[in-house]
N, C-alpha and C. Protein backbone atom coordinates (compact mmCIF):
# COMPACT_ATOMS: atom_id res chain seq x y z
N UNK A 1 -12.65 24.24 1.20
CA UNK A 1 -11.38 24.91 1.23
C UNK A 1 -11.50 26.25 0.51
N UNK A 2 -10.75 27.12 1.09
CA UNK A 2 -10.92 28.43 0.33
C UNK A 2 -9.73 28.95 -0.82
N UNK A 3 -10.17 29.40 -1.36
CA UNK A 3 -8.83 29.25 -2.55
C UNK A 3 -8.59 30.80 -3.07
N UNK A 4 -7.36 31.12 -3.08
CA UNK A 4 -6.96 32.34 -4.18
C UNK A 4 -6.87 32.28 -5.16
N UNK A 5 -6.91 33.16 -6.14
CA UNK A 5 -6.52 33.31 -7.41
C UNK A 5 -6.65 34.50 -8.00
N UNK A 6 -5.37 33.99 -9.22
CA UNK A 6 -4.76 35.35 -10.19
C UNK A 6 -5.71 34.65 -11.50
N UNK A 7 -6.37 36.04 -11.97
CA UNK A 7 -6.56 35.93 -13.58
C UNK A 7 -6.01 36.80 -14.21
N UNK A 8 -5.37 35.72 -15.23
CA UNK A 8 -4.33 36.57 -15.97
C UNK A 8 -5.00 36.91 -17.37
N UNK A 9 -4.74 38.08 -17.90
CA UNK A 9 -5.94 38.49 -19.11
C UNK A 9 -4.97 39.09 -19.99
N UNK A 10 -4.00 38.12 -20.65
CA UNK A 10 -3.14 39.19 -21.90
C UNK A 10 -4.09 40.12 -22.80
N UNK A 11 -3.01 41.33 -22.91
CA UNK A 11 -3.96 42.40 -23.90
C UNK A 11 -2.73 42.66 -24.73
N UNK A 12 -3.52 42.77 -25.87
CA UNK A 12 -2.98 43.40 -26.99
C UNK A 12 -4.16 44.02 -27.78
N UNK A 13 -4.29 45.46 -27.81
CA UNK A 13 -5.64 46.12 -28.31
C UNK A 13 -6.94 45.67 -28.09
N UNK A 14 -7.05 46.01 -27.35
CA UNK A 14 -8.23 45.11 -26.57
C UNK A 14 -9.02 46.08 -25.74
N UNK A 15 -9.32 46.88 -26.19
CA UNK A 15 -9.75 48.03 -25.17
C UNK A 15 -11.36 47.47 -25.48
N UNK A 16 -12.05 47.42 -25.98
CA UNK A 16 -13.14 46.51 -26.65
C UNK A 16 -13.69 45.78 -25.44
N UNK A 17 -12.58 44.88 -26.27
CA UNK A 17 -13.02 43.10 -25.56
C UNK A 17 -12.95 43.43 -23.47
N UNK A 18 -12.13 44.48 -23.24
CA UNK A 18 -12.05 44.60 -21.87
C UNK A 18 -13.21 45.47 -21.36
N UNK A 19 -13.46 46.23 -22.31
CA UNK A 19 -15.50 47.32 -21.74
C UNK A 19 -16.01 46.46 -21.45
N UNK A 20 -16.21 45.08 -22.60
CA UNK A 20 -17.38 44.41 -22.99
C UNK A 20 -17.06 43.16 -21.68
N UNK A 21 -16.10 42.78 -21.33
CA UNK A 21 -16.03 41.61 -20.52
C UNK A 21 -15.19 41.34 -19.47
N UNK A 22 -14.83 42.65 -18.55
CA UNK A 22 -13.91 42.63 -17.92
C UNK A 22 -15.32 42.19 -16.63
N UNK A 23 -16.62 43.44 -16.45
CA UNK A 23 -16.95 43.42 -14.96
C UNK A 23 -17.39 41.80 -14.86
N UNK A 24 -17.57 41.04 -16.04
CA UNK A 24 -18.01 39.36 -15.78
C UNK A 24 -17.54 38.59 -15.14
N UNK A 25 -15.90 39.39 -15.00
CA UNK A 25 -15.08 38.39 -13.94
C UNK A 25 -14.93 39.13 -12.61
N UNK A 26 -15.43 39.68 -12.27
CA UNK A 26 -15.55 40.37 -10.85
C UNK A 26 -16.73 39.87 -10.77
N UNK A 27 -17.86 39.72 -11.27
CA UNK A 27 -19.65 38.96 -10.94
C UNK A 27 -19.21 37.64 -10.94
N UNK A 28 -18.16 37.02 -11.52
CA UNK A 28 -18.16 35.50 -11.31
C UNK A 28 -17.26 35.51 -10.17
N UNK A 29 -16.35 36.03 -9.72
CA UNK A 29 -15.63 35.91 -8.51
C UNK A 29 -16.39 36.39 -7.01
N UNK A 30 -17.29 37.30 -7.39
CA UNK A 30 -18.10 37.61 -6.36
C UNK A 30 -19.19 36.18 -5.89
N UNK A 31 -19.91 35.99 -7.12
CA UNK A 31 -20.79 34.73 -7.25
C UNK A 31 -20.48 33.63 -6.29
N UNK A 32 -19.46 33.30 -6.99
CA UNK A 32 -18.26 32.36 -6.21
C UNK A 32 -17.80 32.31 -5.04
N UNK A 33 -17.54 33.59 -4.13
CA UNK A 33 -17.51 33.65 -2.76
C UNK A 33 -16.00 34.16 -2.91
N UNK A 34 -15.19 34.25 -3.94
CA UNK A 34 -13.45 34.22 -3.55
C UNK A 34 -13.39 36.02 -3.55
N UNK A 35 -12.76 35.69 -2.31
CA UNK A 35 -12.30 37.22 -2.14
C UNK A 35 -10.85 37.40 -2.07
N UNK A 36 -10.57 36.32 -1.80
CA UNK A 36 -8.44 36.38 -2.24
C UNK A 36 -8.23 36.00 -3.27
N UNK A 37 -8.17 37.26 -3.80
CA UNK A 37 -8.33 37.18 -5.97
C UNK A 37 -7.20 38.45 -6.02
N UNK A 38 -6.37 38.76 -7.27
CA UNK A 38 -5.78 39.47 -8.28
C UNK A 38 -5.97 39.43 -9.51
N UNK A 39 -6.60 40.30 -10.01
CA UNK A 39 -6.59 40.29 -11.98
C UNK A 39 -5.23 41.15 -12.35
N UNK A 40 -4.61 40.48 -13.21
CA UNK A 40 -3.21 40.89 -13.86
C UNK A 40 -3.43 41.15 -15.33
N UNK A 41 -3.43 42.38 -15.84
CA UNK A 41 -3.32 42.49 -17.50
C UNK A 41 -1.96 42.72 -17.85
N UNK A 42 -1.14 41.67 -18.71
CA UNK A 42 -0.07 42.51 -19.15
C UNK A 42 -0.17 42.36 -20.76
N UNK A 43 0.14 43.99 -20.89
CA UNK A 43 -0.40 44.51 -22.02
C UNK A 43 0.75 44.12 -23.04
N UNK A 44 0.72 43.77 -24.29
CA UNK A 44 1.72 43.93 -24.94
C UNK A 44 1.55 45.03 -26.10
N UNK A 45 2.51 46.01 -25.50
CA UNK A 45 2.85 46.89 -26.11
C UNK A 45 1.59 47.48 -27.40
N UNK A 46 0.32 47.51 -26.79
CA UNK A 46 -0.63 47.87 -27.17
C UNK A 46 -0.88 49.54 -27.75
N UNK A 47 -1.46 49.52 -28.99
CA UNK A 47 -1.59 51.01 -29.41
C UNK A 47 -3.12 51.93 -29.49
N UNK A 48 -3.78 51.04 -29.13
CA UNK A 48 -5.33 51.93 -28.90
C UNK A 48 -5.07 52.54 -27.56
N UNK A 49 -6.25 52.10 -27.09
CA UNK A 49 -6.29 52.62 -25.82
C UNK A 49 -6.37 52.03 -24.13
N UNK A 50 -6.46 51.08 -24.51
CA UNK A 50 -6.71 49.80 -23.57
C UNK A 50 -6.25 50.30 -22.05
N UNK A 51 -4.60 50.49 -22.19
CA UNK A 51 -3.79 50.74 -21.15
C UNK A 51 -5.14 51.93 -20.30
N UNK A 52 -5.31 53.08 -21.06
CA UNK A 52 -5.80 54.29 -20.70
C UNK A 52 -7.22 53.93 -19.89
N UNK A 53 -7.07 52.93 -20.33
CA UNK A 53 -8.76 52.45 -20.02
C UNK A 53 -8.99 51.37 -19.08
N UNK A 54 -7.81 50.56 -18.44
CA UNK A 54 -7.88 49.94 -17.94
C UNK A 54 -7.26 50.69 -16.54
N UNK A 55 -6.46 51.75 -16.47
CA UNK A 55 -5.74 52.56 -15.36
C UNK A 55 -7.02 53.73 -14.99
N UNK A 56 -7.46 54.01 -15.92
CA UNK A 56 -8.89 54.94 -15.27
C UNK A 56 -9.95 53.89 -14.53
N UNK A 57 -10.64 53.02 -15.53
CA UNK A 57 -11.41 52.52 -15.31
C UNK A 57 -11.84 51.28 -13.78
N UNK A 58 -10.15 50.70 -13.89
CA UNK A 58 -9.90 49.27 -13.06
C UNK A 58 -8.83 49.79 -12.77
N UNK A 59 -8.44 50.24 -11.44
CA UNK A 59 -7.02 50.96 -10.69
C UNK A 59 -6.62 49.89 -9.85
N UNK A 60 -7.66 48.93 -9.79
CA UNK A 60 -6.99 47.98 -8.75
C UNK A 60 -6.47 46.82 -9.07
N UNK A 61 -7.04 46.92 -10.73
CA UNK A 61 -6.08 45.50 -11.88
C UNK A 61 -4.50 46.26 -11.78
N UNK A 62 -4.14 44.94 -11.77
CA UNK A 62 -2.24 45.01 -12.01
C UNK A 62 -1.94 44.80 -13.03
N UNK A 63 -1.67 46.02 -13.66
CA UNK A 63 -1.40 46.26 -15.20
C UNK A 63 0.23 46.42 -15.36
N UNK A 64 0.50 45.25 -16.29
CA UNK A 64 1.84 44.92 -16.86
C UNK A 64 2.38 45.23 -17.99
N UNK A 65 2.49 46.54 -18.21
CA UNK A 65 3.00 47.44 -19.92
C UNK A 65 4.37 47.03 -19.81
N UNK A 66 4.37 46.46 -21.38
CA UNK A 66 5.37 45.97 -22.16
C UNK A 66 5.84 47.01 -23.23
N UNK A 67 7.31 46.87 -22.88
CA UNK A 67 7.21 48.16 -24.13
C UNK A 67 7.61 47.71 -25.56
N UNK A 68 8.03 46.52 -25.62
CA UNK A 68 7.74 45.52 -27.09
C UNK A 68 6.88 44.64 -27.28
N UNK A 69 6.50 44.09 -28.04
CA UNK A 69 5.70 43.27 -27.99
C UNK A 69 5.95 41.97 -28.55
N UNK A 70 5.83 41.24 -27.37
CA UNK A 70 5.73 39.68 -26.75
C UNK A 70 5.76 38.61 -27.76
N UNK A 71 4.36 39.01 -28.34
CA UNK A 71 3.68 37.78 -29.04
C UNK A 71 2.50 37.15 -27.41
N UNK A 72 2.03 36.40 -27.74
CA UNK A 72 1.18 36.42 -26.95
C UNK A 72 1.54 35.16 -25.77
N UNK A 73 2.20 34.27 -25.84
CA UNK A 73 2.87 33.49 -25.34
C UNK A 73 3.81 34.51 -24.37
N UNK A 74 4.62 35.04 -24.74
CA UNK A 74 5.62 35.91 -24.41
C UNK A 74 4.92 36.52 -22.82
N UNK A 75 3.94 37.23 -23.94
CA UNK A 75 2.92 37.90 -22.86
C UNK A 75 2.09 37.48 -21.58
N UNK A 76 1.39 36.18 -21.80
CA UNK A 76 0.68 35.50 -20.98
C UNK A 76 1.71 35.12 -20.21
N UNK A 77 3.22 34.54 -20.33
CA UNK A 77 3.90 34.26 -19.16
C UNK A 77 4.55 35.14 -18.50
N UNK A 78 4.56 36.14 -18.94
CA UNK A 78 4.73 37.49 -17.98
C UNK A 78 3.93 37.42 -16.83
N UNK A 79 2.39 37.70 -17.44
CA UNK A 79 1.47 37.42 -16.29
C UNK A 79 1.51 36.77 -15.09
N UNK A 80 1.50 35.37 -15.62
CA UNK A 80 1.67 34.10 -14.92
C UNK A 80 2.54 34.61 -13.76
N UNK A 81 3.78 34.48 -14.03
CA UNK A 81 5.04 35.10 -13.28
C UNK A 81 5.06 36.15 -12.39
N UNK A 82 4.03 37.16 -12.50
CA UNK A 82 3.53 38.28 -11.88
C UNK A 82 2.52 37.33 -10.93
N UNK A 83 1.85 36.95 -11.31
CA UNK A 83 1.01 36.54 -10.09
C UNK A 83 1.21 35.75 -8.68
N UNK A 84 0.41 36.26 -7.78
CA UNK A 84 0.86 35.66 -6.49
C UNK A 84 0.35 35.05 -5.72
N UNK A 85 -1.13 34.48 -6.23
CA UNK A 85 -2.30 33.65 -5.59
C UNK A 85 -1.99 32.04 -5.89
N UNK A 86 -2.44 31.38 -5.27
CA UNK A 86 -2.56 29.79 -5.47
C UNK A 86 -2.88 29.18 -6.80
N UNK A 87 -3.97 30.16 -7.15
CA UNK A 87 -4.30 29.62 -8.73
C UNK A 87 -4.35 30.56 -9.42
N UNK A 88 -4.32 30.39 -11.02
CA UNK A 88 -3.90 30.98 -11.91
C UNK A 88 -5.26 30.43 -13.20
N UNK A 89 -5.65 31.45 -13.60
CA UNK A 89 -6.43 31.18 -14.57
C UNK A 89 -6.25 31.94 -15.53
N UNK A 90 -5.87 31.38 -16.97
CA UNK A 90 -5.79 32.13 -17.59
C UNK A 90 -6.75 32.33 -18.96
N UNK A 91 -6.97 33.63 -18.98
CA UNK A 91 -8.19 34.18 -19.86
C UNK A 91 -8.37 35.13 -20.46
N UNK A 92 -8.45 34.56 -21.93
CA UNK A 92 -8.50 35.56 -23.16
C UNK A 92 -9.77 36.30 -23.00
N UNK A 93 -9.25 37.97 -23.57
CA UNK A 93 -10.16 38.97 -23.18
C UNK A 93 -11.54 39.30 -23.72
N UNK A 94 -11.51 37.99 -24.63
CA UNK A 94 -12.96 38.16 -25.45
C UNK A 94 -13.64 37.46 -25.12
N UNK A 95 -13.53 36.33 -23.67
CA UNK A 95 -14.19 35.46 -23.09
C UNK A 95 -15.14 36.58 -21.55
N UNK A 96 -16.33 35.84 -22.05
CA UNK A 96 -17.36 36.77 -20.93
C UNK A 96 -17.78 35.67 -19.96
N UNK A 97 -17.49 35.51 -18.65
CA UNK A 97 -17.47 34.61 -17.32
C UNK A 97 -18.89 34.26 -17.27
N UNK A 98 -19.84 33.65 -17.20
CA UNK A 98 -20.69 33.27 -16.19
C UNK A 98 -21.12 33.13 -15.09
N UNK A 99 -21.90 33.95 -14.55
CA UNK A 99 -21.03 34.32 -12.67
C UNK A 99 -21.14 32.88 -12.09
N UNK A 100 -22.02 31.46 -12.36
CA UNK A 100 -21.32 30.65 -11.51
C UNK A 100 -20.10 29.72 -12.29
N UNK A 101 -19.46 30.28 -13.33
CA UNK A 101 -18.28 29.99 -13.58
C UNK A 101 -16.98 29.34 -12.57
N UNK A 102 -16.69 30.03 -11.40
CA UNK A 102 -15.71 29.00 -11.11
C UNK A 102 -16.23 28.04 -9.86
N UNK A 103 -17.65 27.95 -10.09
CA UNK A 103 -18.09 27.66 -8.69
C UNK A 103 -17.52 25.73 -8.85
N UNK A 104 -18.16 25.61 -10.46
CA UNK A 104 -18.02 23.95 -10.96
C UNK A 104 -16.53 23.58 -10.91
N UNK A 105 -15.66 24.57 -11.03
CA UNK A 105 -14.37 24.16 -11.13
C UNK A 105 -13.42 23.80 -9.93
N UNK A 106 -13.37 25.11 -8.87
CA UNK A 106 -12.94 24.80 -7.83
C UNK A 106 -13.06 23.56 -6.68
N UNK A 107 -14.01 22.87 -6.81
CA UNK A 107 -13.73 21.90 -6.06
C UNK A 107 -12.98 20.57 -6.01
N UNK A 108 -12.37 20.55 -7.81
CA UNK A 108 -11.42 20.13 -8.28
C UNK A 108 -10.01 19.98 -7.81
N UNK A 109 -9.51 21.10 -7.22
CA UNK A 109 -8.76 21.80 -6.75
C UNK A 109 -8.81 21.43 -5.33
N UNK A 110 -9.89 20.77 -4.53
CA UNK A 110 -9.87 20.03 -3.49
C UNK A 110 -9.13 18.63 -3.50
N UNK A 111 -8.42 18.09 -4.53
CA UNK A 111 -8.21 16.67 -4.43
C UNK A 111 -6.97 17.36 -4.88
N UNK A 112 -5.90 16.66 -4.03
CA UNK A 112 -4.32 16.52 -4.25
C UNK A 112 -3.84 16.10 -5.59
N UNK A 113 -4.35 15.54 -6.46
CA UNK A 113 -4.04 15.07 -7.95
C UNK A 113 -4.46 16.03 -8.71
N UNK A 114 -5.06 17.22 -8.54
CA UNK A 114 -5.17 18.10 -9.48
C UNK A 114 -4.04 19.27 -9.85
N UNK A 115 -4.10 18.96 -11.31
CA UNK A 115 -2.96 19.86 -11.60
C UNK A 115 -4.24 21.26 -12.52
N UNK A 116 -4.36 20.79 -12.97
CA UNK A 116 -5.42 21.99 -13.68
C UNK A 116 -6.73 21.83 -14.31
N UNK A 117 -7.36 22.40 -14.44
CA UNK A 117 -8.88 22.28 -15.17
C UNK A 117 -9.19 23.55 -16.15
N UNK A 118 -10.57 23.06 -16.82
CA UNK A 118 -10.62 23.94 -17.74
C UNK A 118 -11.97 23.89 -18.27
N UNK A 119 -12.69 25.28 -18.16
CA UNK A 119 -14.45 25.53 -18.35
C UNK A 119 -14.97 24.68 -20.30
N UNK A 120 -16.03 25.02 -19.87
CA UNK A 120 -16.65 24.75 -20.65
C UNK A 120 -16.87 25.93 -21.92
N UNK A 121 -16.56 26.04 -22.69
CA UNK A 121 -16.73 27.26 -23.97
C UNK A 121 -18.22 27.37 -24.60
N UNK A 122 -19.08 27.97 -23.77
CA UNK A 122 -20.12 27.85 -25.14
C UNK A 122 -20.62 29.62 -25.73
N UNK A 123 -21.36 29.85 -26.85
CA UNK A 123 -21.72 30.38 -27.62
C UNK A 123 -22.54 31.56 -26.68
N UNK A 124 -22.09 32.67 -27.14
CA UNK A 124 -22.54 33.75 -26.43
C UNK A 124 -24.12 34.01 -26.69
N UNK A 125 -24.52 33.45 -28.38
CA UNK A 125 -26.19 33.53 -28.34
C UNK A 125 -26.15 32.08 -28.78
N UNK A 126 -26.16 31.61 -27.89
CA UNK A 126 -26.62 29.91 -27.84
C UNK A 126 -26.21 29.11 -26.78
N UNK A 127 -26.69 28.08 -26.56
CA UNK A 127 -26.01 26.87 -26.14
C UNK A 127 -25.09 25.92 -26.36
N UNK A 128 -24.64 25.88 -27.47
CA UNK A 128 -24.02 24.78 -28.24
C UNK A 128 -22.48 25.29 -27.69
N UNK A 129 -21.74 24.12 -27.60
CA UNK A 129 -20.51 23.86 -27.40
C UNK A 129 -19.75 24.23 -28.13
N UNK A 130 -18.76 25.35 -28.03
CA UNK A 130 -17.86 25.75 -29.11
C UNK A 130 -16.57 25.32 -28.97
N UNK A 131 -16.01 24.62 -27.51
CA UNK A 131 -14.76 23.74 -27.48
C UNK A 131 -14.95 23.06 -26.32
N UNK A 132 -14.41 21.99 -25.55
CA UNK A 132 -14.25 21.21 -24.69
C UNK A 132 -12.80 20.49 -24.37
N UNK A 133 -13.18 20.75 -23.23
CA UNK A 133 -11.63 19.52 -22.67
C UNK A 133 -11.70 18.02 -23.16
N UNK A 134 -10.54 17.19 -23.49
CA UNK A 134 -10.37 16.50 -23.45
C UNK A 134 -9.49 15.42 -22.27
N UNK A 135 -9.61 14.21 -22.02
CA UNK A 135 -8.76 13.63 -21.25
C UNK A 135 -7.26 13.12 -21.35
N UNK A 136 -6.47 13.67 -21.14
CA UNK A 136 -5.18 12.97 -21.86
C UNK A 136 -4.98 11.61 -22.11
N UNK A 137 -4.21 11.19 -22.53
CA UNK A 137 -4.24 9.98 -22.87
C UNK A 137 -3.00 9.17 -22.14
């Protein structure tokens, strides 16, 4: 099955974390095969430069300037709400993709009982596990 999706990437000063790890999610969506994709940043009311850098740099991200600021909750469901694809992933801007990142996930998303999933976190110079899903109870 072929699947869309929005990644939603709240910013708040983040001009950084978005140089350093934005093209990872265009190499993991490419990797992956999905070409009915949207990346959504909505910024909260950010004072570096981020905005400047994300409208030069990425013209085809859908950038969501806030002119107060949110809190980050606030912010991320802005996103959410903005988006218009089937799935929704949402991802903090200091996380760097793995290009076969959503390859393990999506087929999840093939079985009618799925409501959501969630990668694996590990260590940018290592292997080791820095968080994991659990099963509800």
């Amino acid at each position: 099955m072929k699947h869309s999706i929005s990644v939603v990437i709240p910013n708040y000063n983040g001009k950084d974390l978005l140089e350093t790890n934005l093209l990872s999610v265009y190499k993991a969506l490419q990797f992956s095969e999905i070409s009915d994709f949207e990346i959504l940043i909505p910024d909260d009311a950010s004072t570096d430069s981020s905005v400047n850098f994300i409208k030069t740099n990425y013209p085809d991200i859908i950038l969501v300037e806030n002119e107060i600021n949110k809190g980050f909750a606030g912010n991320t469901n802005i996103g959410i709400l903005k988006s218009q694809k089937d799935l929704v992933l949402i991802l903090n801007s200091d996380v760097k993709l793995t290009d076969g990142y959503f390859t393990h996930l999506l087929k999840y998303f093939d079985k009618p009982d799925t409501f959501g999933v969630t990668g694996r976190i590990v260590g940018l110079d290592s292997d080791r596990i820095q968080d994991s899903a659990k099963y509800p109870k």
